[in-house]
PDB file of N, CA and C in Angstrom:
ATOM      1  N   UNK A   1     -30.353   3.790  98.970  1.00  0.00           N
ATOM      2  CA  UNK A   1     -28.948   3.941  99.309  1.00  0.00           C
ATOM      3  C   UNK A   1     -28.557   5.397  99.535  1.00  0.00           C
ATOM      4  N   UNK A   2     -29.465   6.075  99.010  1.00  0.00           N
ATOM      5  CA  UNK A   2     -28.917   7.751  99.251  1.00  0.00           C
ATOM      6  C   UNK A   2     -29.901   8.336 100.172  1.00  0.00           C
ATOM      7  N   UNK A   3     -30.294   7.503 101.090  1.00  0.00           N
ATOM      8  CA  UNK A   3     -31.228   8.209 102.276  1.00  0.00           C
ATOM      9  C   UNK A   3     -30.703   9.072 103.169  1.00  0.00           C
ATOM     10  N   UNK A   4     -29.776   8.187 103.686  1.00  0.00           N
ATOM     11  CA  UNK A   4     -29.044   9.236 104.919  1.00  0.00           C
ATOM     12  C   UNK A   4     -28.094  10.265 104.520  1.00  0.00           C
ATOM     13  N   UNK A   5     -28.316  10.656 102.997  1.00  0.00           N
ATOM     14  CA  UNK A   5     -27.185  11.289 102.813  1.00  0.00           C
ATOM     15  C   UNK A   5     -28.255  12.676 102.769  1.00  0.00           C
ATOM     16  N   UNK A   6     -29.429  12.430 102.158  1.00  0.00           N
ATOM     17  CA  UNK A   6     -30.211  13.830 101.697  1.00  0.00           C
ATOM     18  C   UNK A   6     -31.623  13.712 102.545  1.00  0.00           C
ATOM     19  N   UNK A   7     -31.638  12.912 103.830  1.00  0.00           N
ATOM     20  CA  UNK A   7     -32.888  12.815 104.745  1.00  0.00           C
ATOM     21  C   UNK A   7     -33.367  12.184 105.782  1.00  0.00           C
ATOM     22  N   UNK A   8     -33.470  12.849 106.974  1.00  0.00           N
ATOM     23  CA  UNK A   8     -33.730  12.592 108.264  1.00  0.00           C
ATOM     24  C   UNK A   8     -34.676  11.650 108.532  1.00  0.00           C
ATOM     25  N   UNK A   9     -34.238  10.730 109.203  1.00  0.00           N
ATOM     26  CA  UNK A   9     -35.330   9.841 110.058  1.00  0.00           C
ATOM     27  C   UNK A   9     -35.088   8.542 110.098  1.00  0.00           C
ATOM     28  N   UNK A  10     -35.785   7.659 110.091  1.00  0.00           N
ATOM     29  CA  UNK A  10     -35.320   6.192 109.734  1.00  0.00           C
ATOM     30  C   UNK A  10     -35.969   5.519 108.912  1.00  0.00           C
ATOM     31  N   UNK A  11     -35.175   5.104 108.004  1.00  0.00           N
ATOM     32  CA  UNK A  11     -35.449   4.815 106.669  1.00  0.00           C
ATOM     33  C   UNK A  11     -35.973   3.753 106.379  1.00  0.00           C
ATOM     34  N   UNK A  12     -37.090   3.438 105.714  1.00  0.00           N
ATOM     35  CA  UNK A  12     -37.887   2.325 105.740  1.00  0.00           C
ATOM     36  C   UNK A  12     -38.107   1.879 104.018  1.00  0.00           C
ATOM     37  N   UNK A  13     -38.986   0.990 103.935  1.00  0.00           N
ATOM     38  CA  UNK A  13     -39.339   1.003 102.728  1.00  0.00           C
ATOM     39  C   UNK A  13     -40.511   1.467 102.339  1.00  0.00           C
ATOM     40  N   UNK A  14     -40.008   2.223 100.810  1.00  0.00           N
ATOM     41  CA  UNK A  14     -41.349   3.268 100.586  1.00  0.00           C
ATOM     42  C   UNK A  14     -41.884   3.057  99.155  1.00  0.00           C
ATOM     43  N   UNK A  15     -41.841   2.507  99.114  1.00  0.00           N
ATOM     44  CA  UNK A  15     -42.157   2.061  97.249  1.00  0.00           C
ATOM     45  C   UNK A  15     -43.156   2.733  96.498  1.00  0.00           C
ATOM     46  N   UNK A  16     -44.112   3.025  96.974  1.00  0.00           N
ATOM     47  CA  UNK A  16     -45.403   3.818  96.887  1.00  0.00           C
ATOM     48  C   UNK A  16     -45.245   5.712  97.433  1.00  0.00           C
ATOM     49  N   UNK A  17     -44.135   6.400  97.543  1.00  0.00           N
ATOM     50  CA  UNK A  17     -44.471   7.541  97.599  1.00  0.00           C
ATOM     51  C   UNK A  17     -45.311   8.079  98.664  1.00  0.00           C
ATOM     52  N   UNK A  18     -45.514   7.331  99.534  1.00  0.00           N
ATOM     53  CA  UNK A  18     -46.857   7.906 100.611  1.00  0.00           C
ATOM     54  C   UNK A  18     -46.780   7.932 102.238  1.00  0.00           C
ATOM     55  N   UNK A  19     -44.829   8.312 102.261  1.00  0.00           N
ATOM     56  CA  UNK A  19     -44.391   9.170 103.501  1.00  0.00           C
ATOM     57  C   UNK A  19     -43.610   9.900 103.123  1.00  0.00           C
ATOM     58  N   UNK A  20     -43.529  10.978 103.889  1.00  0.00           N
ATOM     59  CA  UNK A  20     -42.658  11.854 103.589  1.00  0.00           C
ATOM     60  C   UNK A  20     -41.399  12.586 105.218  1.00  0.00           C
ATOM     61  N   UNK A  21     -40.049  12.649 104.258  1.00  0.00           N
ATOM     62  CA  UNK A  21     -39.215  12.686 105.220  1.00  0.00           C
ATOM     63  C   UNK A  21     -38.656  14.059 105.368  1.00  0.00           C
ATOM     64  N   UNK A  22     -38.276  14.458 106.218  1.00  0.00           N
ATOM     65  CA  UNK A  22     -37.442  15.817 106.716  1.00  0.00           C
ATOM     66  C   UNK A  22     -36.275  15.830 105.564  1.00  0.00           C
ATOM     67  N   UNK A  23     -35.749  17.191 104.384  1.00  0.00           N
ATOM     68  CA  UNK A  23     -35.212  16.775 103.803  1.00  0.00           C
ATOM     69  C   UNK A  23     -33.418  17.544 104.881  1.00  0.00           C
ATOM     70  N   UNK A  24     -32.334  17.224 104.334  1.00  0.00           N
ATOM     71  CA  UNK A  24     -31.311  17.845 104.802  1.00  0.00           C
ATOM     72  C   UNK A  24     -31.124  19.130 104.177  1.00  0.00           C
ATOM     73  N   UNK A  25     -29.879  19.496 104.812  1.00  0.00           N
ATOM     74  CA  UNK A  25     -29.232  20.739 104.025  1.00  0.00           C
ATOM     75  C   UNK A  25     -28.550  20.614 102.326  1.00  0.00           C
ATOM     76  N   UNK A  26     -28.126  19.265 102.518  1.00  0.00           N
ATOM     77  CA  UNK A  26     -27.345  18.967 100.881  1.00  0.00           C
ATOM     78  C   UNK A  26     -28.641  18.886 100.124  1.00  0.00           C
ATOM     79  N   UNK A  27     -29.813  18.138 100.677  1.00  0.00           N
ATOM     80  CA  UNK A  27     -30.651  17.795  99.641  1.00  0.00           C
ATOM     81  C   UNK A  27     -31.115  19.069  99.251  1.00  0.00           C
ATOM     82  N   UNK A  28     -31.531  20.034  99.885  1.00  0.00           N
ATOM     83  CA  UNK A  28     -31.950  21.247  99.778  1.00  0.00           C
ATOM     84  C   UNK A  28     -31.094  21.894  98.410  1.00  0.00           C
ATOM     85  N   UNK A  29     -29.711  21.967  98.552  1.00  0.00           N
ATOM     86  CA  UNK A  29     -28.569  22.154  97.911  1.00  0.00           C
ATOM     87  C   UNK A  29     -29.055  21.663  96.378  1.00  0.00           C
ATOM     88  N   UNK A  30     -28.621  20.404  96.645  1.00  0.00           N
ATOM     89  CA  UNK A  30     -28.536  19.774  95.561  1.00  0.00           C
ATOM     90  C   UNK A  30     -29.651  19.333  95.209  1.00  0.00           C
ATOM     91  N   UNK A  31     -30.756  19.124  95.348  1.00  0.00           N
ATOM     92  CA  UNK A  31     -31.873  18.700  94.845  1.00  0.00           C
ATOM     93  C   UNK A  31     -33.363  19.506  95.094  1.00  0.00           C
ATOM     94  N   UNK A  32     -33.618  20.692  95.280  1.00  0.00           N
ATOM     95  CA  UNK A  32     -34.251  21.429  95.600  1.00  0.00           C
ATOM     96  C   UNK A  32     -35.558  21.541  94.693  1.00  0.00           C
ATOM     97  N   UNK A  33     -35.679  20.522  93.928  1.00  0.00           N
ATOM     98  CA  UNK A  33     -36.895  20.428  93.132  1.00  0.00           C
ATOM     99  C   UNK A  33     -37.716  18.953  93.721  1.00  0.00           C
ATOM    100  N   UNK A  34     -36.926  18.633  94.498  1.00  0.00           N
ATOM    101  CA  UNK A  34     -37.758  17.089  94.929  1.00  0.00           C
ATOM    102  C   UNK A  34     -38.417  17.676  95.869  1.00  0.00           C
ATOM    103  N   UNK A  35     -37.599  19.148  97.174  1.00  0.00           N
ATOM    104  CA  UNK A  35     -38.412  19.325  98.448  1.00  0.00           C
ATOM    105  C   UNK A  35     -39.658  20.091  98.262  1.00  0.00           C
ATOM    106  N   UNK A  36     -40.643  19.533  99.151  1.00  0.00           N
ATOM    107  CA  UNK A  36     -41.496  20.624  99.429  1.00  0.00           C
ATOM    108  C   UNK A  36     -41.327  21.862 100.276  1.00  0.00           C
ATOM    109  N   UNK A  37     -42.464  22.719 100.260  1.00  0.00           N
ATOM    110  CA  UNK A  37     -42.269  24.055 101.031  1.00  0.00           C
ATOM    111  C   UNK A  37     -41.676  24.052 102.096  1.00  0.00           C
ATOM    112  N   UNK A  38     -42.140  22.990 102.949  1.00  0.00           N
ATOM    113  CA  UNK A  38     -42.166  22.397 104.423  1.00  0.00           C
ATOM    114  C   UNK A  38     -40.987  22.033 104.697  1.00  0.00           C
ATOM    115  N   UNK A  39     -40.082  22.035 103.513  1.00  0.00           N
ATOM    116  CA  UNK A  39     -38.350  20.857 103.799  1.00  0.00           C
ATOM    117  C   UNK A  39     -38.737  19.776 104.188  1.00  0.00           C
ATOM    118  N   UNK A  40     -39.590  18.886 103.187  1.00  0.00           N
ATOM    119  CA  UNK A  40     -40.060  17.550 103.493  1.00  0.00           C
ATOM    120  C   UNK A  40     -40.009  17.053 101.530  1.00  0.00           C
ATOM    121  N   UNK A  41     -39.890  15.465 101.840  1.00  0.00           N
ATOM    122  CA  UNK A  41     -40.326  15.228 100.043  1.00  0.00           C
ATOM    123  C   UNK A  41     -40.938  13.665 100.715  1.00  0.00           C
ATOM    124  N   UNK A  42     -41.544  13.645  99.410  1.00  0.00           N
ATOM    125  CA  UNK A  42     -41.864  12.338  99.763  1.00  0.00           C
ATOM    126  C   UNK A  42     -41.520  11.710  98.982  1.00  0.00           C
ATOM    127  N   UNK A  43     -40.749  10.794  99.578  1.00  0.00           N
ATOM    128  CA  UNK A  43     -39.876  10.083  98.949  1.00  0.00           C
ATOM    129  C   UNK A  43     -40.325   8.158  98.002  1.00  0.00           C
ATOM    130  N   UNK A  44     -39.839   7.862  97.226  1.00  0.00           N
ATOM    131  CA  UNK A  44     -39.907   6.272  96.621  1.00  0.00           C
ATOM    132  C   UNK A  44     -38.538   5.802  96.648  1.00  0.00           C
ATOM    133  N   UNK A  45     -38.469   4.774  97.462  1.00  0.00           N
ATOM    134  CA  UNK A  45     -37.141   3.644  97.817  1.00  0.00           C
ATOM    135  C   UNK A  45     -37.523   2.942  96.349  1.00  0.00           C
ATOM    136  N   UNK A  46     -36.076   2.379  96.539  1.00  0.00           N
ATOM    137  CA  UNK A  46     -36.067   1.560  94.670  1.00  0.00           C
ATOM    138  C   UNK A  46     -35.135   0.415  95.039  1.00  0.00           C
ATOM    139  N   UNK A  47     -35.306  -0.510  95.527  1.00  0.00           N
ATOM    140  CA  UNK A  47     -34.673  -1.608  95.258  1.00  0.00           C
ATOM    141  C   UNK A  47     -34.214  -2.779  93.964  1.00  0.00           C
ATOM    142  N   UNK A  48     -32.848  -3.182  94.054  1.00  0.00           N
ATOM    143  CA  UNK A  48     -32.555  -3.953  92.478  1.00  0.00           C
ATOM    144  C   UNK A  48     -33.752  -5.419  92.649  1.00  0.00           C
ATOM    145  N   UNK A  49     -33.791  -5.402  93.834  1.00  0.00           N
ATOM    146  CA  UNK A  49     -35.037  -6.763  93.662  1.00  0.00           C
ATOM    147  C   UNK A  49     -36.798  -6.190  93.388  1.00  0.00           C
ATOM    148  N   UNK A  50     -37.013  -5.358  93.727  1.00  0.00           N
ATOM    149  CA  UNK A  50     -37.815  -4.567  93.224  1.00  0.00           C
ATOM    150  C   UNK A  50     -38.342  -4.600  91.647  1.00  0.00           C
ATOM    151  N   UNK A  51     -37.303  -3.638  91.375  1.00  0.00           N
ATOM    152  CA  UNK A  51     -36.849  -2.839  89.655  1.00  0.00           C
ATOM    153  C   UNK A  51     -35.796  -2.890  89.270  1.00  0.00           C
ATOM    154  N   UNK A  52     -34.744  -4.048  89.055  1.00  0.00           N
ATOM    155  CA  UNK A  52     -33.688  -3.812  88.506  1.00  0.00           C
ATOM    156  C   UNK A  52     -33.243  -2.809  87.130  1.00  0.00           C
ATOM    157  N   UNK A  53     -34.459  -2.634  86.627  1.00  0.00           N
ATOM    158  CA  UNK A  53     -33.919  -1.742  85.343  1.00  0.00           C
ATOM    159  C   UNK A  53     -33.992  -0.179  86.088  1.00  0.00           C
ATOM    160  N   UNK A  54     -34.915   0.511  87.139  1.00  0.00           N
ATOM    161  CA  UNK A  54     -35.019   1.890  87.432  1.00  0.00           C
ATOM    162  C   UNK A  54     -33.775   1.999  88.319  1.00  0.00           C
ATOM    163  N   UNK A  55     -33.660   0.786  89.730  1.00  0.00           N
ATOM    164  CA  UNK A  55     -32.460   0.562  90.144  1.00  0.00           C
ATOM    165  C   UNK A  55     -31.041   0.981  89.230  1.00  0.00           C
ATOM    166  N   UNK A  56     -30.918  -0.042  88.330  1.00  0.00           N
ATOM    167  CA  UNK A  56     -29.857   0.249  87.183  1.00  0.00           C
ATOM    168  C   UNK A  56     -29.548   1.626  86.727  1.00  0.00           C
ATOM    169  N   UNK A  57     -30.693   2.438  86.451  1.00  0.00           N
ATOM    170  CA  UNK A  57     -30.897   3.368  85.803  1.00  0.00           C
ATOM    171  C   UNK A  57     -30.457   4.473  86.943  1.00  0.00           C
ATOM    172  N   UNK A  58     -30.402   4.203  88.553  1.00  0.00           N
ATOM    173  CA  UNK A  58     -30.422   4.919  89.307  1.00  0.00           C
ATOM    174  C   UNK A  58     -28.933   5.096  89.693  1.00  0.00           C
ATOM    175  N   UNK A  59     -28.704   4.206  89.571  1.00  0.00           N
ATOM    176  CA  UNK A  59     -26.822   3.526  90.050  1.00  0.00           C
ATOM    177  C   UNK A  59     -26.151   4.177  88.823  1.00  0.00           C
ATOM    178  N   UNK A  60     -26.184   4.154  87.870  1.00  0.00           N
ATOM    179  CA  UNK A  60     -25.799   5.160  86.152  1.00  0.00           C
ATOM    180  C   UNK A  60     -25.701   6.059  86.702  1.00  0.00           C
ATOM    181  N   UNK A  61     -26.761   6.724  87.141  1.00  0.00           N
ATOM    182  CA  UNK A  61     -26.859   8.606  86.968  1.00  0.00           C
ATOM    183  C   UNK A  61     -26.002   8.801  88.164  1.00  0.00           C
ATOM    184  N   UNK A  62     -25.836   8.072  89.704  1.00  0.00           N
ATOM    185  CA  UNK A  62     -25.236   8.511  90.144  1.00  0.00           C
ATOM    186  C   UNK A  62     -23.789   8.260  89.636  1.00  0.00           C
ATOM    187  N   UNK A  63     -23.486   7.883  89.004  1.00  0.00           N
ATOM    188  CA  UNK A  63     -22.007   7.611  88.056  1.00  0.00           C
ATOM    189  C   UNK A  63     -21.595   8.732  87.892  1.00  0.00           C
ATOM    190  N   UNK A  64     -22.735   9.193  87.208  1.00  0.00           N
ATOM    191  CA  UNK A  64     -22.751  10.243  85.915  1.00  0.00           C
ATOM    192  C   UNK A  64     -22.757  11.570  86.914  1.00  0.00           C
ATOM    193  N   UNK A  65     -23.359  11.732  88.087  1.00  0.00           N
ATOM    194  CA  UNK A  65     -23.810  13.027  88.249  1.00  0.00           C
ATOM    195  C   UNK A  65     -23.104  13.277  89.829  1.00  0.00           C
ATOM    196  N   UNK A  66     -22.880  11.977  90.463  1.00  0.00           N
ATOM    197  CA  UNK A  66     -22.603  12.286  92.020  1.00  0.00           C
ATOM    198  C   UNK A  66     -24.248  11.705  93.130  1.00  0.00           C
ATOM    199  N   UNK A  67     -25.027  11.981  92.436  1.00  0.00           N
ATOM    200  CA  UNK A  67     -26.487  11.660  93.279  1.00  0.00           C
ATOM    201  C   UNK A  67     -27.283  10.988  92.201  1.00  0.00           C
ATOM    202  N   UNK A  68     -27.716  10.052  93.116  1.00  0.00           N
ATOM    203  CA  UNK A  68     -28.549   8.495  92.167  1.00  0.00           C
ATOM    204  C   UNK A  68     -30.326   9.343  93.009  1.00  0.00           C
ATOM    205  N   UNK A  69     -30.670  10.419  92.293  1.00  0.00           N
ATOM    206  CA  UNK A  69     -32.215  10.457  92.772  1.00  0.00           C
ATOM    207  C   UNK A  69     -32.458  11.174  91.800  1.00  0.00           C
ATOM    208  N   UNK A  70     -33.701  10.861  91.069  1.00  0.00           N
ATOM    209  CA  UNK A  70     -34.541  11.444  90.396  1.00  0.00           C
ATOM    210  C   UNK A  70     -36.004  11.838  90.765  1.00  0.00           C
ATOM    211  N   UNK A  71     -36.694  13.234  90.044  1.00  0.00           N
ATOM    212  CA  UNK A  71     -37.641  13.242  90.618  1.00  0.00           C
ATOM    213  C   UNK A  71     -38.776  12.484  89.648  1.00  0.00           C
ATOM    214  N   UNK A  72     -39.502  11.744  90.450  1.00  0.00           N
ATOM    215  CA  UNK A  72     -40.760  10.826  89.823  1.00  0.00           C
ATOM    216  C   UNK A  72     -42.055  11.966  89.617  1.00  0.00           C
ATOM    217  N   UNK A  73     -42.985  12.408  89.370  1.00  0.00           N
ATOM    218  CA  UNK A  73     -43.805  12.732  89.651  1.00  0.00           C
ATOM    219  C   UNK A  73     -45.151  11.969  88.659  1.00  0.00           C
ATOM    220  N   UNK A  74     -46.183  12.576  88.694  1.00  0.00           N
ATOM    221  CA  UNK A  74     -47.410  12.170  87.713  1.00  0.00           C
ATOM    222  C   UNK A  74     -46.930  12.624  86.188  1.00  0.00           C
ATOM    223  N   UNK A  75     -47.200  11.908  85.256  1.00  0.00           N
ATOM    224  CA  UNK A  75     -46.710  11.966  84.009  1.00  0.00           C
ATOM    225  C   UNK A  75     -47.866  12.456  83.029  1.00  0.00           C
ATOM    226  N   UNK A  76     -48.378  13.879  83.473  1.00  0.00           N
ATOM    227  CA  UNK A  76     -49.566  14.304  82.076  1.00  0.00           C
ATOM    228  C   UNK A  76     -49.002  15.662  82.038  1.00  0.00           C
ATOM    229  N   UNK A  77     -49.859  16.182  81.214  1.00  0.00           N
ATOM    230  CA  UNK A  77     -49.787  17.464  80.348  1.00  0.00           C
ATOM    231  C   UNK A  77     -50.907  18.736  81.167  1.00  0.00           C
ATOM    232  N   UNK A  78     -51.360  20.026  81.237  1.00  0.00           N
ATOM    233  CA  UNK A  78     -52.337  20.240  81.240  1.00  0.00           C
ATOM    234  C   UNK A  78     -53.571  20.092  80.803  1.00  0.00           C
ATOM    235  N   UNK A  79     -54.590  19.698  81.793  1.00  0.00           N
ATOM    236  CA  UNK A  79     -55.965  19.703  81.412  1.00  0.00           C
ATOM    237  C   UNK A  79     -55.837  18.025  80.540  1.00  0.00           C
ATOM    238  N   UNK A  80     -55.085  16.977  80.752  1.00  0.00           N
ATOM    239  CA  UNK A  80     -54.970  15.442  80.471  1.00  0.00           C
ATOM    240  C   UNK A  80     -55.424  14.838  81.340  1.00  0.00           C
ATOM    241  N   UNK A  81     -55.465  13.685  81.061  1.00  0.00           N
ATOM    242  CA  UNK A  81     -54.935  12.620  82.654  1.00  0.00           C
ATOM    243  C   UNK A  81     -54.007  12.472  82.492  1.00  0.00           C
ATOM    244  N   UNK A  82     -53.371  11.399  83.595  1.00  0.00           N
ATOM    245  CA  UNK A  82     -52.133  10.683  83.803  1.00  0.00           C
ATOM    246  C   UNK A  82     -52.437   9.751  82.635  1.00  0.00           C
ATOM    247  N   UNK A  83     -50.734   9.993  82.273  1.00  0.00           N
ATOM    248  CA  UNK A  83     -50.504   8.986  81.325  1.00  0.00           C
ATOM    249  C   UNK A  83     -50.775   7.314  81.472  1.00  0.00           C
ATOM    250  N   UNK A  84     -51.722   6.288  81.051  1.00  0.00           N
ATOM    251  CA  UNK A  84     -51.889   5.090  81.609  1.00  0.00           C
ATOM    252  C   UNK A  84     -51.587   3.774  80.609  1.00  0.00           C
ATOM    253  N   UNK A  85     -50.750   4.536  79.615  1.00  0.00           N
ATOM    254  CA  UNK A  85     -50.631   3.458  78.868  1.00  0.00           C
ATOM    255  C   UNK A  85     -49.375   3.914  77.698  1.00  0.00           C
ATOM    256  N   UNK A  86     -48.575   3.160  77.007  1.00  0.00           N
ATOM    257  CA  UNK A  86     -46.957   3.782  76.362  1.00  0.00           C
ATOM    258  C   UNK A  86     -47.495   4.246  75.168  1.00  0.00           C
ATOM    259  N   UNK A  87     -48.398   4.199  74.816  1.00  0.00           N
ATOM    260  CA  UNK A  87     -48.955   5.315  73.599  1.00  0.00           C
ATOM    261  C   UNK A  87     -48.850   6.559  74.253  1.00  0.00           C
ATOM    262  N   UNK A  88     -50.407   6.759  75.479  1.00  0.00           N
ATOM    263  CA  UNK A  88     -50.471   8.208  76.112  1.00  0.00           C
ATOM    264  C   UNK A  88     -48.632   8.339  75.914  1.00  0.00           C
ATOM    265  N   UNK A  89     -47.847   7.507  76.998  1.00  0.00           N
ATOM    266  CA  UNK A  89     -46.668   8.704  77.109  1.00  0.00           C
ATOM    267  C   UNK A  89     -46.106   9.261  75.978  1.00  0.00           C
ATOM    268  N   UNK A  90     -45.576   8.519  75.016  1.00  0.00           N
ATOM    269  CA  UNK A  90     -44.972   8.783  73.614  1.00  0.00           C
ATOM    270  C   UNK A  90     -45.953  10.101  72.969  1.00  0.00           C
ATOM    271  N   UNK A  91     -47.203   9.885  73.037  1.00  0.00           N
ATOM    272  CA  UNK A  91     -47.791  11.356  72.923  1.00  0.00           C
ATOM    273  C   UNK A  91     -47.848  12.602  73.690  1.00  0.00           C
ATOM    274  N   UNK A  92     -47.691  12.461  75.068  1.00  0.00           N
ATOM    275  CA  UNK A  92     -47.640  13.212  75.934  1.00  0.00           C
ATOM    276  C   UNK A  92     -46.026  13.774  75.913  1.00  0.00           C
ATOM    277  N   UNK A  93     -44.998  12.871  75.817  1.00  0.00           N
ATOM    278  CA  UNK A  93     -43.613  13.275  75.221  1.00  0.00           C
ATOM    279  C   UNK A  93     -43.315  14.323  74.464  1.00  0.00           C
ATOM    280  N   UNK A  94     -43.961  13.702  73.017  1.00  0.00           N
ATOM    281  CA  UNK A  94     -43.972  14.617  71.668  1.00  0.00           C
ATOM    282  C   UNK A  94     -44.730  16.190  71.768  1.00  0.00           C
ATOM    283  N   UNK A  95     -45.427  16.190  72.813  1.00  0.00           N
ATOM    284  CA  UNK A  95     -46.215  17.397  72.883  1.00  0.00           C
ATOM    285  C   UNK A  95     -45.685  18.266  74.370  1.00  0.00           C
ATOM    286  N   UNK A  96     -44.893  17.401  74.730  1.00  0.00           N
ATOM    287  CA  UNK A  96     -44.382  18.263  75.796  1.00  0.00           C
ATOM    288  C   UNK A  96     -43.064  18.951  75.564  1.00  0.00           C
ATOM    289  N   UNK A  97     -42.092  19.665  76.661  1.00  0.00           N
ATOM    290  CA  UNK A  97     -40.866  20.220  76.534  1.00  0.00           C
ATOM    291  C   UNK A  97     -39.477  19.382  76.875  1.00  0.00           C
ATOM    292  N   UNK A  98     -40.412  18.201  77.294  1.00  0.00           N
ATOM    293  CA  UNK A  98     -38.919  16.894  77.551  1.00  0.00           C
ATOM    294  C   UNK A  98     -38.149  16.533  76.779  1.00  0.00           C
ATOM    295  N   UNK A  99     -37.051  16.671  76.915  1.00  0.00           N
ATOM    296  CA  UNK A  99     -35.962  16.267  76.327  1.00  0.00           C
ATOM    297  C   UNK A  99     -35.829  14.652  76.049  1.00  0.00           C
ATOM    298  N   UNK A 100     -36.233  13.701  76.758  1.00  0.00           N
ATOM    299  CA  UNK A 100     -36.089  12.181  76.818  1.00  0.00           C
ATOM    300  C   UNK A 100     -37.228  11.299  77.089  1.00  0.00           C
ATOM    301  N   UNK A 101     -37.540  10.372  77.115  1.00  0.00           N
ATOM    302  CA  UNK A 101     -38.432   9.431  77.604  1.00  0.00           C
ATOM    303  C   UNK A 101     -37.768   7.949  77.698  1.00  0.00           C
ATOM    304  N   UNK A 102     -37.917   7.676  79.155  1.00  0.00           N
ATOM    305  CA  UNK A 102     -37.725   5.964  79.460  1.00  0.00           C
ATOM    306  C   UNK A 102     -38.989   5.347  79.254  1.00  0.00           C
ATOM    307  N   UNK A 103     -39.017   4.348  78.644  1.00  0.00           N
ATOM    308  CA  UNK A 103     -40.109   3.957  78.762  1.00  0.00           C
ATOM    309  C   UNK A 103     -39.939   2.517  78.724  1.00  0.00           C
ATOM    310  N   UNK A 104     -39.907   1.302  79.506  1.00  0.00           N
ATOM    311  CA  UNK A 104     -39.288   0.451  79.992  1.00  0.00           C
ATOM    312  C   UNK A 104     -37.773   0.385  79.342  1.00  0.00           C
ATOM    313  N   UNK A 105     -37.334  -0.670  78.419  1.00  0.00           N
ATOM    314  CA  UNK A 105     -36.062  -0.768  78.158  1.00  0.00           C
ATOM    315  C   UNK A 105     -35.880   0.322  76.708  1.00  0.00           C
ATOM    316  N   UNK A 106     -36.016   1.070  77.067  1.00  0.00           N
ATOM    317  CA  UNK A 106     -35.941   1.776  75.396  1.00  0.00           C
ATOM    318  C   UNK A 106     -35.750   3.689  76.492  1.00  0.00           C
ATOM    319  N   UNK A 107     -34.884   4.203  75.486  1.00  0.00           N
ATOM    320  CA  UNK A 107     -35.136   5.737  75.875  1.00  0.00           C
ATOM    321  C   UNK A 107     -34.725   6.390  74.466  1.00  0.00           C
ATOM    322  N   UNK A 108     -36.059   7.427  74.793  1.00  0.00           N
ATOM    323  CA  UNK A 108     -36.595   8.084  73.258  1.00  0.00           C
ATOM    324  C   UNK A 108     -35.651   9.465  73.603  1.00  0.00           C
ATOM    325  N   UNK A 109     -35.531  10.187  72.679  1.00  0.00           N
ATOM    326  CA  UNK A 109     -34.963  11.324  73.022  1.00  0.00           C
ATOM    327  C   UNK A 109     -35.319  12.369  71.467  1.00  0.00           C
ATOM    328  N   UNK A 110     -35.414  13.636  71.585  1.00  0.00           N
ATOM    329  CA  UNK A 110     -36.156  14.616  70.722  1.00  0.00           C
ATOM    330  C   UNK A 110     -35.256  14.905  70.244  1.00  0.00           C
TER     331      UNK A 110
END
């Protein structure tokens, strides 16, 4: 729902992270940790039939903040793997500088 507001092109479904779109001037603005060097991000569409709880979670923040986008990225530490299971994260949490953790219906906070 917030495609055409922060990115050029025609908007498809991306669920998987593995195109990336021209970002705008607001997104630049306002979200300047999602773009890459290039003024490109690659973006994940989130549908309520999809994920109703990340959906949910997405529709909140824009409540809360004005813009429903968060940045997703890989969830480890240095020199880890990716987190692959809700132990790793809850440990990877506790040892990191994050302030919160979703971790399906539950959010942890330090």
């Amino acid at each position: 729902e917030e495609f055409d507001r922060f990115f050029v092109g025609k908007q498809g479904i991306a669920p998987f992270m593995t195109i990336t779109y021209q970002a705008k001037e607001l997104a630049k603005e306002l979200i300047p940790e999602v773009i890459h060097v290039d003024g490109t991000a690659r973006i994940q569409t989130v549908s309520e039939g999809d994920n109703v709880l990340y959906y949910r979670l997405l529709q909140a923040l824009k409540q809360l903040t004005g813009c429903g986008v968060v940045l997703n990225t890989s969830f480890n530490l240095s020199n880890e793997p990716i987190v692959e299971t809700p132990r790793d994260a809850v440990g990877s949490f506790f040892a990191s500088g994050l302030d919160a953790l979703f971790l399906g219906n539950y959010l942890i906070e330090k």
